[in-house]
C-alpha atoms as a PDB file:
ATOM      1  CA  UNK A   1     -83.879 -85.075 -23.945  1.00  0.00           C
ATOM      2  CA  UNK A   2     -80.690 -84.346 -22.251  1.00  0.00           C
ATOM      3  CA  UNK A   3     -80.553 -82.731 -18.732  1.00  0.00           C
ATOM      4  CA  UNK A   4     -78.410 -80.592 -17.218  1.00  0.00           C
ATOM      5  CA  UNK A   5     -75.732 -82.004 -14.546  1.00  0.00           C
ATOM      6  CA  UNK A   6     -76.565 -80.844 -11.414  1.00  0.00           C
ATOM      7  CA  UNK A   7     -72.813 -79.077 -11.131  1.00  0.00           C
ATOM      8  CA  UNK A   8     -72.023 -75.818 -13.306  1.00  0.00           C
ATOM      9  CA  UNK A   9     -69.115 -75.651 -15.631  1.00  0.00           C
ATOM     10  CA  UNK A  10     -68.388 -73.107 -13.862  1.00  0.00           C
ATOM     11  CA  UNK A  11     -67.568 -75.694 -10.534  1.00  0.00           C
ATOM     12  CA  UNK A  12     -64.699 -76.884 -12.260  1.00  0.00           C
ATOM     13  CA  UNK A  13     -63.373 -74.350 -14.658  1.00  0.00           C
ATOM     14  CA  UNK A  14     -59.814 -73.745 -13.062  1.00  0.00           C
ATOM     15  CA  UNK A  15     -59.232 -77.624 -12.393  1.00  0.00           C
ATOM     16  CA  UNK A  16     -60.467 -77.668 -16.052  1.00  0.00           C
ATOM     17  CA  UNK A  17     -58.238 -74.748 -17.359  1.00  0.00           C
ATOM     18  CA  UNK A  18     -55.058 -76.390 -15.945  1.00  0.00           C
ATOM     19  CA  UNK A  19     -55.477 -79.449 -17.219  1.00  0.00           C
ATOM     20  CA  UNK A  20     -56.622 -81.188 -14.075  1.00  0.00           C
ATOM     21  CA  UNK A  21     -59.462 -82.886 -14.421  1.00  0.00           C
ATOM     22  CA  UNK A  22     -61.895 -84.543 -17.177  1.00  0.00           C
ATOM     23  CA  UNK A  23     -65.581 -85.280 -17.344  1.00  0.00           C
ATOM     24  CA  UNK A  24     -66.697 -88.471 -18.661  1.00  0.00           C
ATOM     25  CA  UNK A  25     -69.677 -89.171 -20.446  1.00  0.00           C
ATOM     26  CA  UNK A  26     -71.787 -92.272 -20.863  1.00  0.00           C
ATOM     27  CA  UNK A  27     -74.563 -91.756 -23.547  1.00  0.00           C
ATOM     28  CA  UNK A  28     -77.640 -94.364 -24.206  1.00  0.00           C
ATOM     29  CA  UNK A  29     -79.690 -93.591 -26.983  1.00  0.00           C
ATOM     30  CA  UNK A  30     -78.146 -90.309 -27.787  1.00  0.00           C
ATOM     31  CA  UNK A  31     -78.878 -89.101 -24.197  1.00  0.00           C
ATOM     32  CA  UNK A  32     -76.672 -88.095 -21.567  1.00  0.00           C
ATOM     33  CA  UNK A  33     -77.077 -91.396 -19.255  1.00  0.00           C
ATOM     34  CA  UNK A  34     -74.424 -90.556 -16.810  1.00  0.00           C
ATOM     35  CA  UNK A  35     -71.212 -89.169 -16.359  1.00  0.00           C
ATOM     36  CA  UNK A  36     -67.868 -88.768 -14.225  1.00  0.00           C
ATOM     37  CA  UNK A  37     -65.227 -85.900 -13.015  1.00  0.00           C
ATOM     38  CA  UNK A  38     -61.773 -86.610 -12.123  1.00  0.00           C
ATOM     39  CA  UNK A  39     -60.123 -84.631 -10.551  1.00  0.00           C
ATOM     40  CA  UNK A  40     -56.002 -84.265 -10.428  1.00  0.00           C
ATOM     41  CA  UNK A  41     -53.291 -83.604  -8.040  1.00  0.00           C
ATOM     42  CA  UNK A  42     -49.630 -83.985  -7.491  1.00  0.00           C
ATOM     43  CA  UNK A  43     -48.927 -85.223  -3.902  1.00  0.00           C
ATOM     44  CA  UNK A  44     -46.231 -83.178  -2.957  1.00  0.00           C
ATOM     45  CA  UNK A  45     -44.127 -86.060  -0.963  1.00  0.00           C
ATOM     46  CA  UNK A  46     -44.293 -88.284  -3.340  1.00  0.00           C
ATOM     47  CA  UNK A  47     -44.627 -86.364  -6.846  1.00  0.00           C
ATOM     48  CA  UNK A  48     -47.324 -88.905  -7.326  1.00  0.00           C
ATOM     49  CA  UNK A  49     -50.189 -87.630  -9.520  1.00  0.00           C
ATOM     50  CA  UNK A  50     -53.299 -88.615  -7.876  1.00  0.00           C
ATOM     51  CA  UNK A  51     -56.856 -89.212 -10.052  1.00  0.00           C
ATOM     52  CA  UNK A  52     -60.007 -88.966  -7.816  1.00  0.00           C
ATOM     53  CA  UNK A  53     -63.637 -88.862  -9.065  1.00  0.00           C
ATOM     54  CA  UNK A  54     -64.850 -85.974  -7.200  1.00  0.00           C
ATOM     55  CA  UNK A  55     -68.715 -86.888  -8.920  1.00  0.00           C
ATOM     56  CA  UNK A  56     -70.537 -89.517 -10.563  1.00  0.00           C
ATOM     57  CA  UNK A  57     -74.135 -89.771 -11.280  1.00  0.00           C
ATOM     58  CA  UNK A  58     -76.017 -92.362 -13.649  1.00  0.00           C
ATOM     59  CA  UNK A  59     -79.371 -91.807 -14.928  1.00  0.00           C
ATOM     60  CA  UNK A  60     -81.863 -94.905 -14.030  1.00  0.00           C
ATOM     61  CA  UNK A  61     -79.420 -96.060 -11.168  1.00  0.00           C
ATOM     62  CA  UNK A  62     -77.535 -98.381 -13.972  1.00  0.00           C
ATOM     63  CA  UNK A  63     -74.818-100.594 -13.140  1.00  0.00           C
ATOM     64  CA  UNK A  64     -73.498-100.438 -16.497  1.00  0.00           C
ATOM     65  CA  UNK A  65     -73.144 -96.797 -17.120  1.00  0.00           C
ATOM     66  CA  UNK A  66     -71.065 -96.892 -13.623  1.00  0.00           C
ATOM     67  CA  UNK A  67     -68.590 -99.170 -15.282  1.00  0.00           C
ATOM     68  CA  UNK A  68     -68.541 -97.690 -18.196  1.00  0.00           C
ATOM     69  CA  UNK A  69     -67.769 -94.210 -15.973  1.00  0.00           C
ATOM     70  CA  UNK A  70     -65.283 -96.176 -14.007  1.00  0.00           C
ATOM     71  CA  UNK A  71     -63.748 -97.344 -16.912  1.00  0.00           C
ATOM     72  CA  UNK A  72     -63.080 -93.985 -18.447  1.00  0.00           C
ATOM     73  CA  UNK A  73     -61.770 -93.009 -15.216  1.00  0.00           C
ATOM     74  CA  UNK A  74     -59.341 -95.102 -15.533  1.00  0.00           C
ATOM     75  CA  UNK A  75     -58.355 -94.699 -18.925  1.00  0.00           C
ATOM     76  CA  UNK A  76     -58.467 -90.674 -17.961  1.00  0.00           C
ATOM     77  CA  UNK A  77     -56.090 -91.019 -14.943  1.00  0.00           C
ATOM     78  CA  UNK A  78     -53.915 -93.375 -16.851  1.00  0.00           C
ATOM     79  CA  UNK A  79     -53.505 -90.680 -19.920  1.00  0.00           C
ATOM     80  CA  UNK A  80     -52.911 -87.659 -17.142  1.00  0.00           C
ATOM     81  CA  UNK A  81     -49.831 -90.086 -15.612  1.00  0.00           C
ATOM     82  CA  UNK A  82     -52.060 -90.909 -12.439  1.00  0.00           C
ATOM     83  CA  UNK A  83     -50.583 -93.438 -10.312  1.00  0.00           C
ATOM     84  CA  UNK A  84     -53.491 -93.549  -8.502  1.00  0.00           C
ATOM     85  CA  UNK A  85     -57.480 -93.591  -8.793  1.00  0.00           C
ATOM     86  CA  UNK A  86     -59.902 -92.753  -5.917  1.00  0.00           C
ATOM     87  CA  UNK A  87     -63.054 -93.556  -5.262  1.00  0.00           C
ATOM     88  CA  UNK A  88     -64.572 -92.049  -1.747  1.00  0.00           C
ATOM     89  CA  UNK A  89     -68.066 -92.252  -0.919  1.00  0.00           C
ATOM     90  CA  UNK A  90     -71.039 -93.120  -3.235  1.00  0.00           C
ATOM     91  CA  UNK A  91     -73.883 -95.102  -2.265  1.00  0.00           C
ATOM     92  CA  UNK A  92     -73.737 -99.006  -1.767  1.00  0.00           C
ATOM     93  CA  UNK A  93     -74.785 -99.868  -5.593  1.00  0.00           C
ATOM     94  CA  UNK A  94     -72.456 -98.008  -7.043  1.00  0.00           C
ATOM     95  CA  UNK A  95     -69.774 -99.455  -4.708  1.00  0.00           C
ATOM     96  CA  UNK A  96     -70.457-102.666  -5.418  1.00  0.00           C
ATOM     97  CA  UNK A  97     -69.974-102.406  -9.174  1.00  0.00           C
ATOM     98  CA  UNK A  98     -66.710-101.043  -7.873  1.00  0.00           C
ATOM     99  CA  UNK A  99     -65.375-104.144  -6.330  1.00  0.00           C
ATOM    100  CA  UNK A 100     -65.864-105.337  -9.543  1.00  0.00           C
ATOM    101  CA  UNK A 101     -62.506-103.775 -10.298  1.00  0.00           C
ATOM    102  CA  UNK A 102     -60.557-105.541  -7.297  1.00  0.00           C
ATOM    103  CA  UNK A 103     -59.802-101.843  -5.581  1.00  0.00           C
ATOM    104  CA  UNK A 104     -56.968-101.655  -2.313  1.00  0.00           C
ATOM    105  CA  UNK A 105     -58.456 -99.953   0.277  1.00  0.00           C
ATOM    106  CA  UNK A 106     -56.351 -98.108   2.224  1.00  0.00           C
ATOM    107  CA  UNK A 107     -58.574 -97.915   5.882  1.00  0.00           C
ATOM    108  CA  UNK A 108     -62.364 -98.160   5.989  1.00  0.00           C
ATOM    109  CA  UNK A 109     -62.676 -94.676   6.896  1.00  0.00           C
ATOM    110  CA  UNK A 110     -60.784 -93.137   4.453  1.00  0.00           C
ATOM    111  CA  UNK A 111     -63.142 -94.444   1.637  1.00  0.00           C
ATOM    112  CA  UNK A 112     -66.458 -93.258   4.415  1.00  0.00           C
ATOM    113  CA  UNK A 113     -65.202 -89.824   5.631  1.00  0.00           C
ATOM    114  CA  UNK A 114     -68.884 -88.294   5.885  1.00  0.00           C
ATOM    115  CA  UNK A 115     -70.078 -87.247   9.641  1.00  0.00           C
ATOM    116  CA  UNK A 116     -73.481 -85.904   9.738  1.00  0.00           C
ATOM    117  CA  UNK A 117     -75.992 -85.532  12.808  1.00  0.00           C
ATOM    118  CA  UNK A 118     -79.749 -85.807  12.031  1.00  0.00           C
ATOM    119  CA  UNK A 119     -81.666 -83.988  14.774  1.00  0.00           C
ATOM    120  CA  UNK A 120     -85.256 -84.984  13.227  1.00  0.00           C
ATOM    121  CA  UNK A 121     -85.865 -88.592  14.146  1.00  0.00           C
ATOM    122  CA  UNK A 122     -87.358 -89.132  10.780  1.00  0.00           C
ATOM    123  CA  UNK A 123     -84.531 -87.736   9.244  1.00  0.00           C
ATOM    124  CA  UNK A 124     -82.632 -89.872  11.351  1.00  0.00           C
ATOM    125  CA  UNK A 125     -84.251 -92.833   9.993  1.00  0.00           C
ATOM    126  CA  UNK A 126     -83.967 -92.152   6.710  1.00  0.00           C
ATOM    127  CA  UNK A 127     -80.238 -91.297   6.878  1.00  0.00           C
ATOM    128  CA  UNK A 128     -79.531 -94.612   9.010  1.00  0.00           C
ATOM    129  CA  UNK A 129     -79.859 -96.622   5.779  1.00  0.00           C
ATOM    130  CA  UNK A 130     -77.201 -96.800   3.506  1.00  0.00           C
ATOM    131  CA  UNK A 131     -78.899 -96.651   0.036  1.00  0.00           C
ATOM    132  CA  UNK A 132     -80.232 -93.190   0.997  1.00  0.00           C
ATOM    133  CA  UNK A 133     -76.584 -92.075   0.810  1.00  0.00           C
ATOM    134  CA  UNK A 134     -74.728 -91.303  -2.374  1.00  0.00           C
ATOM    135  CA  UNK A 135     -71.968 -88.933  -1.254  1.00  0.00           C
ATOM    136  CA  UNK A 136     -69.072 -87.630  -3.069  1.00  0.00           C
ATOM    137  CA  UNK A 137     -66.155 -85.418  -2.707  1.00  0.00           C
ATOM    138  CA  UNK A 138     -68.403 -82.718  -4.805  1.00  0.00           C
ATOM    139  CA  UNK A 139     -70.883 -83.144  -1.521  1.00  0.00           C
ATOM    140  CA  UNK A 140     -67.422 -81.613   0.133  1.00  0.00           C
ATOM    141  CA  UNK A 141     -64.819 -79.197   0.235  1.00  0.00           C
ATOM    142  CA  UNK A 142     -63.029 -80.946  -2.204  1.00  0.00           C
ATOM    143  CA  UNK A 143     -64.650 -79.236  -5.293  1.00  0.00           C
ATOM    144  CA  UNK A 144     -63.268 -75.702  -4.065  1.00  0.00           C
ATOM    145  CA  UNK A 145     -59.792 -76.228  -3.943  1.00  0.00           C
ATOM    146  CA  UNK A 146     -58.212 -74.875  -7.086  1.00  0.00           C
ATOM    147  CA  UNK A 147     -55.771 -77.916  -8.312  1.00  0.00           C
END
Protein backbone atom coordinates (compact mmCIF):
# COMPACT_ATOMS: atom_id res chain seq x y z
CA UNK A 1 0.00 0.00 0.00
CA UNK A 2 1.42 3.24 -1.03
CA UNK A 3 0.87 6.48 1.02
CA UNK A 4 0.54 9.74 0.19
CA UNK A 5 3.66 12.26 0.71
CA UNK A 6 2.89 14.48 3.23
CA UNK A 7 3.47 17.61 0.56
CA UNK A 8 0.77 18.26 -2.31
CA UNK A 9 1.70 18.39 -5.91
CA UNK A 10 0.34 21.26 -5.73
CA UNK A 11 3.57 22.60 -3.25
CA UNK A 12 5.73 22.40 -6.07
CA UNK A 13 3.86 22.83 -9.27
CA UNK A 14 5.56 26.13 -10.58
CA UNK A 15 9.20 24.91 -9.54
CA UNK A 16 7.85 21.79 -11.36
CA UNK A 17 6.36 23.62 -14.46
CA UNK A 18 9.68 25.46 -15.11
CA UNK A 19 11.72 22.82 -15.02
CA UNK A 20 13.18 23.40 -11.59
CA UNK A 21 13.01 20.75 -9.58
CA UNK A 22 12.54 16.75 -9.57
CA UNK A 23 11.17 14.25 -7.12
CA UNK A 24 12.94 11.14 -6.56
CA UNK A 25 11.59 7.97 -5.74
CA UNK A 26 12.95 4.96 -3.91
CA UNK A 27 10.51 1.93 -4.16
CA UNK A 28 10.91 -1.52 -2.00
CA UNK A 29 8.63 -4.09 -2.85
CA UNK A 30 6.58 -2.11 -5.23
CA UNK A 31 5.91 0.50 -2.46
CA UNK A 32 6.78 3.96 -2.25
CA UNK A 33 9.75 3.59 0.48
CA UNK A 34 10.95 7.10 0.30
CA UNK A 35 11.59 9.85 -1.80
CA UNK A 36 13.46 13.30 -2.54
CA UNK A 37 12.73 17.01 -4.08
CA UNK A 38 15.32 19.12 -5.52
CA UNK A 39 14.88 22.07 -5.94
CA UNK A 40 16.78 24.59 -8.62
CA UNK A 41 18.15 27.99 -8.83
CA UNK A 42 20.51 30.15 -10.73
CA UNK A 43 22.62 32.29 -8.30
CA UNK A 44 22.55 35.43 -9.87
CA UNK A 45 26.44 36.43 -9.11
CA UNK A 46 27.71 33.63 -10.17
CA UNK A 47 25.24 32.09 -12.94
CA UNK A 48 25.82 29.01 -10.92
CA UNK A 49 22.81 26.64 -10.94
CA UNK A 50 22.31 25.53 -7.49
CA UNK A 51 20.48 21.85 -6.60
CA UNK A 52 19.06 21.74 -3.00
CA UNK A 53 16.81 18.99 -1.56
CA UNK A 54 14.16 21.04 -0.13
CA UNK A 55 12.53 17.33 1.37
CA UNK A 56 13.40 13.90 2.02
CA UNK A 57 11.56 11.33 3.90
CA UNK A 58 12.23 7.41 4.05
CA UNK A 59 9.74 5.01 5.18
CA UNK A 60 11.16 2.67 8.20
CA UNK A 61 13.98 5.31 8.95
CA UNK A 62 16.33 3.29 6.27
CA UNK A 63 19.76 4.19 5.63
CA UNK A 64 19.65 2.76 2.32
CA UNK A 65 16.71 4.40 0.76
CA UNK A 66 18.59 7.81 1.94
CA UNK A 67 21.45 6.89 -0.31
CA UNK A 68 19.67 5.73 -2.79
CA UNK A 69 17.65 9.41 -2.54
CA UNK A 70 20.98 11.07 -2.27
CA UNK A 71 22.17 9.37 -5.08
CA UNK A 72 19.45 10.43 -7.43
CA UNK A 73 19.98 13.79 -6.19
CA UNK A 74 22.93 13.84 -7.50
CA UNK A 75 22.44 12.33 -10.68
CA UNK A 76 19.25 14.96 -10.88
CA UNK A 77 21.40 18.09 -10.18
CA UNK A 78 24.11 16.80 -12.40
CA UNK A 79 21.49 16.36 -15.52
CA UNK A 80 19.87 20.07 -14.64
CA UNK A 81 23.80 21.53 -14.96
CA UNK A 82 23.94 22.00 -11.03
CA UNK A 83 27.23 22.93 -9.85
CA UNK A 84 26.15 22.49 -6.62
CA UNK A 85 24.02 20.11 -4.23
CA UNK A 86 22.62 21.13 -0.78
CA UNK A 87 21.75 19.44 1.93
CA UNK A 88 20.41 21.72 5.09
CA UNK A 89 18.90 20.26 8.01
CA UNK A 90 17.58 16.66 8.49
CA UNK A 91 17.90 14.74 11.52
CA UNK A 92 21.30 13.16 12.72
CA UNK A 93 20.69 9.60 10.86
CA UNK A 94 20.10 10.86 7.85
CA UNK A 95 23.18 13.13 8.14
CA UNK A 96 25.32 10.65 8.85
CA UNK A 97 24.61 8.54 5.77
CA UNK A 98 25.47 11.88 4.25
CA UNK A 99 29.04 12.05 5.24
CA UNK A 100 29.12 9.04 3.54
CA UNK A 101 29.46 11.16 0.43
CA UNK A 102 32.55 13.32 1.75
CA UNK A 103 30.24 16.76 1.60
CA UNK A 104 32.24 20.58 2.06
CA UNK A 105 30.57 22.36 4.48
CA UNK A 106 30.55 25.74 4.06
CA UNK A 107 29.95 27.06 8.09
CA UNK A 108 28.17 24.94 10.69
CA UNK A 109 25.32 27.16 10.71
CA UNK A 110 24.56 27.35 7.34
CA UNK A 111 23.82 23.52 7.17
CA UNK A 112 21.65 24.17 11.04
CA UNK A 113 19.72 27.42 10.27
CA UNK A 114 16.57 26.36 12.47
CA UNK A 115 15.83 28.74 15.70
CA UNK A 116 12.94 27.64 17.66
CA UNK A 117 11.92 28.50 21.41
CA UNK A 118 10.01 25.80 23.37
CA UNK A 119 8.04 27.51 26.15
CA UNK A 120 6.66 24.02 27.61
CA UNK A 121 9.49 22.45 29.54
CA UNK A 122 8.48 19.13 28.23
CA UNK A 123 8.51 20.36 24.94
CA UNK A 124 11.70 21.70 25.74
CA UNK A 125 13.01 18.41 26.53
CA UNK A 126 11.94 16.72 23.82
CA UNK A 127 13.24 19.30 21.31
CA UNK A 128 16.78 19.41 23.18
CA UNK A 129 17.61 16.06 21.56
CA UNK A 130 18.71 15.90 18.24
CA UNK A 131 16.99 12.75 16.81
CA UNK A 132 13.63 14.43 17.53
CA UNK A 133 14.60 16.86 14.75
CA UNK A 134 14.30 16.15 11.07
CA UNK A 135 14.03 19.61 9.50
CA UNK A 136 14.12 20.64 5.99
CA UNK A 137 13.91 23.60 3.82
CA UNK A 138 10.08 22.36 3.12
CA UNK A 139 9.78 22.98 7.20
CA UNK A 140 10.68 26.75 5.77
CA UNK A 141 10.08 29.47 3.56
CA UNK A 142 11.98 27.93 1.06
CA UNK A 143 9.09 25.86 -0.52
CA UNK A 144 7.15 29.24 -1.39
CA UNK A 145 9.45 30.94 -3.44
CA UNK A 146 8.54 30.40 -7.05
CA UNK A 147 12.09 29.36 -8.79
Amino acid sequence: MTETPPFSATDFAVPLRRGRANIIAVESGGDLAGYAVCLYKTEKDSGYTVAGVADMQVAEDSPEHVGALLAGAFCAARRQGAAILQVTGFCNWKRLVLEEYRPRPTTPEANWPYFYKARDPIMRTVLRQPDSWDPCAYDGDSALVCL
